[in-house]
Protein backbone atom coordinates (compact mmCIF):
# COMPACT_ATOMS: atom_id res chain seq x y z
CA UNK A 1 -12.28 35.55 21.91
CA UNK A 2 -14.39 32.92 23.71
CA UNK A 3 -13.89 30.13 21.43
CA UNK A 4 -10.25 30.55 21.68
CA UNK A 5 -10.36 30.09 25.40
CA UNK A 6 -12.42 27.28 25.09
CA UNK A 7 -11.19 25.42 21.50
CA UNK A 8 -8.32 24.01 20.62
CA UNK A 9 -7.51 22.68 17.21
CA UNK A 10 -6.69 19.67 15.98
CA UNK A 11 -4.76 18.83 12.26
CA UNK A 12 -5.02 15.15 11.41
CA UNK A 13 -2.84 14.74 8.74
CA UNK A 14 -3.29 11.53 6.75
CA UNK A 15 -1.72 9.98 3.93
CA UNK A 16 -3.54 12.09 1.23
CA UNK A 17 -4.40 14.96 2.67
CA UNK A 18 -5.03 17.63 6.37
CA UNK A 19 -8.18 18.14 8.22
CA UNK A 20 -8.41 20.73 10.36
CA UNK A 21 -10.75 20.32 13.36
CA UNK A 22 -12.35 22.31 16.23
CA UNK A 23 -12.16 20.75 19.55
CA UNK A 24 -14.34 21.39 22.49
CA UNK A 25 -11.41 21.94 25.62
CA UNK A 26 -13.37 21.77 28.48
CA UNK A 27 -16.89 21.85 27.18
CA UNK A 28 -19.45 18.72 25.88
CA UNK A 29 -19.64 18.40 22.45
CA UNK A 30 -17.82 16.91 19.23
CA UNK A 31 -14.57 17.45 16.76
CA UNK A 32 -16.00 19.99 14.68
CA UNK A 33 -14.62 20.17 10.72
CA UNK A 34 -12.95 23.42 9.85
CA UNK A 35 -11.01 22.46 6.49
CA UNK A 36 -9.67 20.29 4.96
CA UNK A 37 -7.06 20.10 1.81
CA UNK A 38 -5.69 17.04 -0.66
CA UNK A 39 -2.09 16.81 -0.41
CA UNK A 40 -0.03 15.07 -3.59
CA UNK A 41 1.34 11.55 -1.58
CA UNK A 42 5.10 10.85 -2.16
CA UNK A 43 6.42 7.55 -2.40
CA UNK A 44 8.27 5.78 0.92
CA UNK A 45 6.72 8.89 3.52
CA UNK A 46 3.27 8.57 2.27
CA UNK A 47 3.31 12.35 2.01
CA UNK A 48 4.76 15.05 0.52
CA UNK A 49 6.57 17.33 3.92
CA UNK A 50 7.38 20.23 1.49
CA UNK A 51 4.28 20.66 1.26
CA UNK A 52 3.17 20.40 4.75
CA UNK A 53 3.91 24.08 5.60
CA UNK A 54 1.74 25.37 2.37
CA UNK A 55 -1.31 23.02 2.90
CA UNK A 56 -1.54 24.72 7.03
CA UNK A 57 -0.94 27.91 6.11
CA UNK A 58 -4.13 27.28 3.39
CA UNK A 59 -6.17 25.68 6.18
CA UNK A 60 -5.09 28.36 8.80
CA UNK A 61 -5.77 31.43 6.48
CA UNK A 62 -8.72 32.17 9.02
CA UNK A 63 -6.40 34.87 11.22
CA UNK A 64 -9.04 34.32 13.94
CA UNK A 65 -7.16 31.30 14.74
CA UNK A 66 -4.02 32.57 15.46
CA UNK A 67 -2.51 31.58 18.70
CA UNK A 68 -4.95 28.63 19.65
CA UNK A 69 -3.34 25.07 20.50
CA UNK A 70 -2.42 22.77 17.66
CA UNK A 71 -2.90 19.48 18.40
CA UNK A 72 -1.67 17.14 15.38
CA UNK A 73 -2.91 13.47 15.09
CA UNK A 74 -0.41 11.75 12.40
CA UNK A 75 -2.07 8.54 10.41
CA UNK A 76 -0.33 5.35 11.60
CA UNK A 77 0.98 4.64 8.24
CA UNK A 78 3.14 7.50 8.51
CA UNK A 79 4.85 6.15 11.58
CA UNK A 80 6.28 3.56 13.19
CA UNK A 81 5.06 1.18 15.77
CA UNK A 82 6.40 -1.48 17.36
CA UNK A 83 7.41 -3.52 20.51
CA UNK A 84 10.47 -3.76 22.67
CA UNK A 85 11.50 -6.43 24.75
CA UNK A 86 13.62 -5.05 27.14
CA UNK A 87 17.31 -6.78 27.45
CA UNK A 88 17.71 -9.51 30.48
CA UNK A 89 19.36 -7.02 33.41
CA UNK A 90 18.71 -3.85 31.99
CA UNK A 91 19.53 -0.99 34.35
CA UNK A 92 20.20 2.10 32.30
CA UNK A 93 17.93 3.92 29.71
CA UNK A 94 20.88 3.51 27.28
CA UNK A 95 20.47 -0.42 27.20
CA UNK A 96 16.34 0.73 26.69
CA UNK A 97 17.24 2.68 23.66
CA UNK A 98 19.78 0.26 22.26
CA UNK A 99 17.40 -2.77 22.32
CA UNK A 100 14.74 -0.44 20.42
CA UNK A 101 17.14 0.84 18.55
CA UNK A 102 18.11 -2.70 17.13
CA UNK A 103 14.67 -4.07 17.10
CA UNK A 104 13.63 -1.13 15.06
CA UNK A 105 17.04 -1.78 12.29
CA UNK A 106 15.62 -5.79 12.31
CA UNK A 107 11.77 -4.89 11.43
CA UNK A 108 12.55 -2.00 8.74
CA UNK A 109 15.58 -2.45 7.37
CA UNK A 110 17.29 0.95 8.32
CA UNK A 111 18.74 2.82 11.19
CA UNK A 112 17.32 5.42 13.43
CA UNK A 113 19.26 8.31 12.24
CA UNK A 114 16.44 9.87 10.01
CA UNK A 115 13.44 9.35 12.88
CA UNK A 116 12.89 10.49 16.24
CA UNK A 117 11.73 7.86 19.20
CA UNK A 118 9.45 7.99 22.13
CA UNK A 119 8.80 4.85 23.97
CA UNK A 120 6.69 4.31 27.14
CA UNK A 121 10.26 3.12 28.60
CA UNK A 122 9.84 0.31 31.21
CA UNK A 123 12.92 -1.95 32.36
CA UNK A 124 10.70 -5.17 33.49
CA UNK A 125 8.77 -5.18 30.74
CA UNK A 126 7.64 -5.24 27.09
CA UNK A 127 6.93 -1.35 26.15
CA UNK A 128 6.05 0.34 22.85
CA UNK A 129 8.12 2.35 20.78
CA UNK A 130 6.90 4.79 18.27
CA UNK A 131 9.19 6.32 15.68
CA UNK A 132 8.09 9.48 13.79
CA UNK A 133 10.12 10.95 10.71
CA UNK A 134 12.74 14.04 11.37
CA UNK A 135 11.38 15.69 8.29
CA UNK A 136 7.38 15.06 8.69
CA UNK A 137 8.45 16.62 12.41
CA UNK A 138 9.80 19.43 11.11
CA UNK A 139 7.51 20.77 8.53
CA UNK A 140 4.80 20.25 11.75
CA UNK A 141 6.84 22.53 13.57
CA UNK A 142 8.14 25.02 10.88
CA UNK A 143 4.02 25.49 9.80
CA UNK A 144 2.75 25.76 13.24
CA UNK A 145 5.25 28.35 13.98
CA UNK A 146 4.70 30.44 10.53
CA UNK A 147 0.90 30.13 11.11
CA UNK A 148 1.44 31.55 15.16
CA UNK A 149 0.14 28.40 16.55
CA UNK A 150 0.95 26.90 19.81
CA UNK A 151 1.93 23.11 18.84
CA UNK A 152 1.18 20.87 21.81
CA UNK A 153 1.05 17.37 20.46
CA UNK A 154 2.14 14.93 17.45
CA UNK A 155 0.42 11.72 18.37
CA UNK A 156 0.13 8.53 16.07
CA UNK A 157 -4.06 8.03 15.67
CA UNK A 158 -3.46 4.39 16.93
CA UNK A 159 -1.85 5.88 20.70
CA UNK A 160 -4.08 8.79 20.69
CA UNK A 161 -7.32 6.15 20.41
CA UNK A 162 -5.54 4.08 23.18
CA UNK A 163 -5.12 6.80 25.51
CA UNK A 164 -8.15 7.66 25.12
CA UNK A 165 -10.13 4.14 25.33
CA UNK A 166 -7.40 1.94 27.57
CA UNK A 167 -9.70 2.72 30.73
CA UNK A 168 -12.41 0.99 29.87
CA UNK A 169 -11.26 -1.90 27.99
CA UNK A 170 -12.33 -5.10 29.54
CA UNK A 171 -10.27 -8.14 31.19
CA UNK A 172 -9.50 -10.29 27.86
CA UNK A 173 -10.51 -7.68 25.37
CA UNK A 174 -8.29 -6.68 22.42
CA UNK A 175 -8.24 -3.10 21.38
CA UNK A 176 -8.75 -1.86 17.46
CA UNK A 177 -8.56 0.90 15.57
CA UNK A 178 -9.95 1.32 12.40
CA UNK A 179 -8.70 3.87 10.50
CA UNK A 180 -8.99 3.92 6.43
CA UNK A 181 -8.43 0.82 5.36
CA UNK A 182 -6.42 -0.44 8.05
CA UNK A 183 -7.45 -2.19 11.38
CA UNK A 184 -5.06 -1.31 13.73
CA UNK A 185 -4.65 -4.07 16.52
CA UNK A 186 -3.64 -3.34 20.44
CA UNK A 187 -3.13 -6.96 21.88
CA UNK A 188 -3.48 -6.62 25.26
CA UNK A 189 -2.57 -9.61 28.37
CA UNK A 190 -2.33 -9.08 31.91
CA UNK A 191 -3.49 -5.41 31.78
CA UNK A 192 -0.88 -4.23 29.10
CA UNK A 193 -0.22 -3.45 25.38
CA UNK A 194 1.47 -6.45 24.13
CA UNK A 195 1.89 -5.51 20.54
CA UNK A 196 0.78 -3.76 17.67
CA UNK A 197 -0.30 -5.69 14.81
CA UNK A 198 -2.33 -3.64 11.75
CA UNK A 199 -4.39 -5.56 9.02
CA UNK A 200 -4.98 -3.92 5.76
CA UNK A 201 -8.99 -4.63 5.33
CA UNK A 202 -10.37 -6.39 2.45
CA UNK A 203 -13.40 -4.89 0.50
CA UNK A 204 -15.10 -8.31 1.96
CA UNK A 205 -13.92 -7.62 5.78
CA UNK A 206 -17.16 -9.47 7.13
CA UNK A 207 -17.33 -10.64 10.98
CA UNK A 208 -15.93 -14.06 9.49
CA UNK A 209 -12.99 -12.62 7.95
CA UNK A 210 -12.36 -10.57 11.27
CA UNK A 211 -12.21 -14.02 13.27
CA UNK A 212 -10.07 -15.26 10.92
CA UNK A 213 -7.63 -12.56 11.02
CA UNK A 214 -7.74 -11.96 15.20
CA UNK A 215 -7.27 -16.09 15.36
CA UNK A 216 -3.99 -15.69 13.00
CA UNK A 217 -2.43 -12.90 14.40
CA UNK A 218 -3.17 -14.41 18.19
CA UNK A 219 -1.67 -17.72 16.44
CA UNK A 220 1.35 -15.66 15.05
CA UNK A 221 2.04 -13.99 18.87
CA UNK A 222 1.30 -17.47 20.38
CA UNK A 223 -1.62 -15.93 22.28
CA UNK A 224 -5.16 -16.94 22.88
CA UNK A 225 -7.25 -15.88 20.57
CA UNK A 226 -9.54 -12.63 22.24
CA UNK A 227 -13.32 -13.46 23.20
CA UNK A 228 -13.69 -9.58 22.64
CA UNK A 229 -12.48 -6.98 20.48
CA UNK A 230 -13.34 -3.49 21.46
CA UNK A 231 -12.75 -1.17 18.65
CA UNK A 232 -13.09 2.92 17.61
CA UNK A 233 -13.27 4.12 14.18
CA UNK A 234 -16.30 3.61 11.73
CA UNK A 235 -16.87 0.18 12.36
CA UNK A 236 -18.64 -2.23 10.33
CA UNK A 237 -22.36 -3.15 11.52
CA UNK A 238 -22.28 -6.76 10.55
CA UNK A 239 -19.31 -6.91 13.10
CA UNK A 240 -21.40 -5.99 16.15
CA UNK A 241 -24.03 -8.77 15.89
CA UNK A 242 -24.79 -10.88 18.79
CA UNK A 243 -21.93 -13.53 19.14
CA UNK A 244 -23.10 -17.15 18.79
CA UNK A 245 -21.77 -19.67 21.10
CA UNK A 246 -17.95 -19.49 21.69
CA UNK A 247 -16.99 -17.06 18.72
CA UNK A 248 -15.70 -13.70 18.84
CA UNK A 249 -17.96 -10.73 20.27
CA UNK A 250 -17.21 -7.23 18.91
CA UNK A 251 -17.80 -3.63 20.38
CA UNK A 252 -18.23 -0.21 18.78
CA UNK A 253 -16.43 2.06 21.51
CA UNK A 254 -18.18 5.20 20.83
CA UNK A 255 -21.71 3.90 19.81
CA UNK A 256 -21.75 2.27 23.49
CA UNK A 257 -19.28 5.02 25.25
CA UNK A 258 -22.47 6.44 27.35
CA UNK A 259 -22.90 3.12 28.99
CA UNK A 260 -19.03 2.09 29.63
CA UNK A 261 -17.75 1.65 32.88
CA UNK A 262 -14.52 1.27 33.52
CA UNK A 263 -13.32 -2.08 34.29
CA UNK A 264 -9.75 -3.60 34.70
CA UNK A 265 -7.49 -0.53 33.32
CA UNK A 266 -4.75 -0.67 30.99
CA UNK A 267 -2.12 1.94 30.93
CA UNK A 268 -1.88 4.87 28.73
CA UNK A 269 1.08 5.43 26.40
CA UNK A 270 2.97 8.59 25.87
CA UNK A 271 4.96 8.54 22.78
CA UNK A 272 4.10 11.92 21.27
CA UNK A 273 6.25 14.36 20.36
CA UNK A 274 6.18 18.27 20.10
């Protein structure tokens, strides 16, 4: 009865698979691994949603559980990203939907009408829009419900990381996440999220191809290339060394989390959905 008061749970559910983790609500301590289950992947989604609802009632068949919060983290390659430059005059949150709307048709090919959209909505200026599938959303719900969970959250792992870290990222810094094989970029200027680029890693992702790759995509944006990159995830050693001279410094996020301070903050995003 304790740990329900003081737990909630969280389902990341990735490409290829759920993992079901307990997490600490109030108290010190980390994520810790209930389950977990392989999922068949389906071509386009990047996972099967019919069988969404079996694989959580197979992680939830501990009864103990019923009733906690369900928090559900989604992969970022089963969502959409991207980032909206708000119309000249804009006035109304219909002209905010319609440019995202649009931009969304231009970068994927296909309308809106099988995805739902959150957006940090801001008139003056660039915002991100996340767009999570109808279906995918549905089997959440449908699973949580049969399973007598309280769902509180679907979050893409890239926002959830920047909501988390956007308070201590320093003046200049980039933000990553690396998640799989994907590093997932957060350009940031002037104390905002810019853009969203990801990078598909390489099995030879050294610290030179990483300087490479945040020089191109800064190139691409016609940005300066980032002194610092601040990332999360389970991030390469070789990428921390000490920089030399004018290259590209790197930071692990949770290996030096106790000695953070928060400088020039960014803004958190909320584009989840429940």
């Amino acid at each position: 009865m304790l740990e329900r008061l003081t737990h909630d749970l969280r389902l990341d559910v990735l490409a290829t698979g759920l993992r079901l983790h307990g997490v600490p609500r109030w108290l010190r301590g980390a994520p810790v691994l209930l389950a977990e289950i392989e999922l068949q992947p389906a071509a386009g989604t990047g996972i099967d949603c019919r069988c969404l609802a079996a694989g959580l009632a197979t992680l939830s068949a501990n009864r103990a559980w019923t009733g906690r919060a369900l928090h559900v983290v989604l992969a970022d390659a089963l969502a959409r990203l991207w980032h909206v430059a708000p119309p000249p005059g804009a006035m109304r949150m219909t002209d905010l939907r319609a440019a995202a709307a649009l931009r969304f048709q231009t970068l994927y090919g296909e309308p809106l009408e099988a995805w739902q959209m959150h957006a940090a909505w801001d008139a003056r200026h660039p915002f991100v829009a996340v767009a999570l599938r109808l279906d995918l959303l549905a089997a959440l719900r449908q699973g949580a419900l049969a399973q007598q969970l309280t769902l509180v959250s679907i979050t893409p792992h890239f926002i959830g990381a920047w909501n988390r870290w956007c308070g201590v990222l320093r003046t200049g810094a980039w933000f990553g996440v690396l998640h799989g094989p994907v590093l997932t970029l957060g350009v940031v200027a002037a104390g905002r999220l810019q853009a969203v680029r990801s990078v598909v890693l390489p099995p030879e992702a050294d610290f030179a191809w990483l300087e490479r790759s945040l020089w191109r995509e800064a190139l691409l944006l016609d940005l300066p290339a980032p002194a610092l990159l601040q990332v999360c995830g389970a991030v390469p050693a070789a990428w921390c060394l000490p920089a030399a001279g004018g290259r590209l410094a790197c930071q692990a996020l949770e290996a030096a989390a106790p000695a953070l301070q928060a400088g020039r903050r960014a803004g958190p995003v909320s584009t989840g959905a429940a």
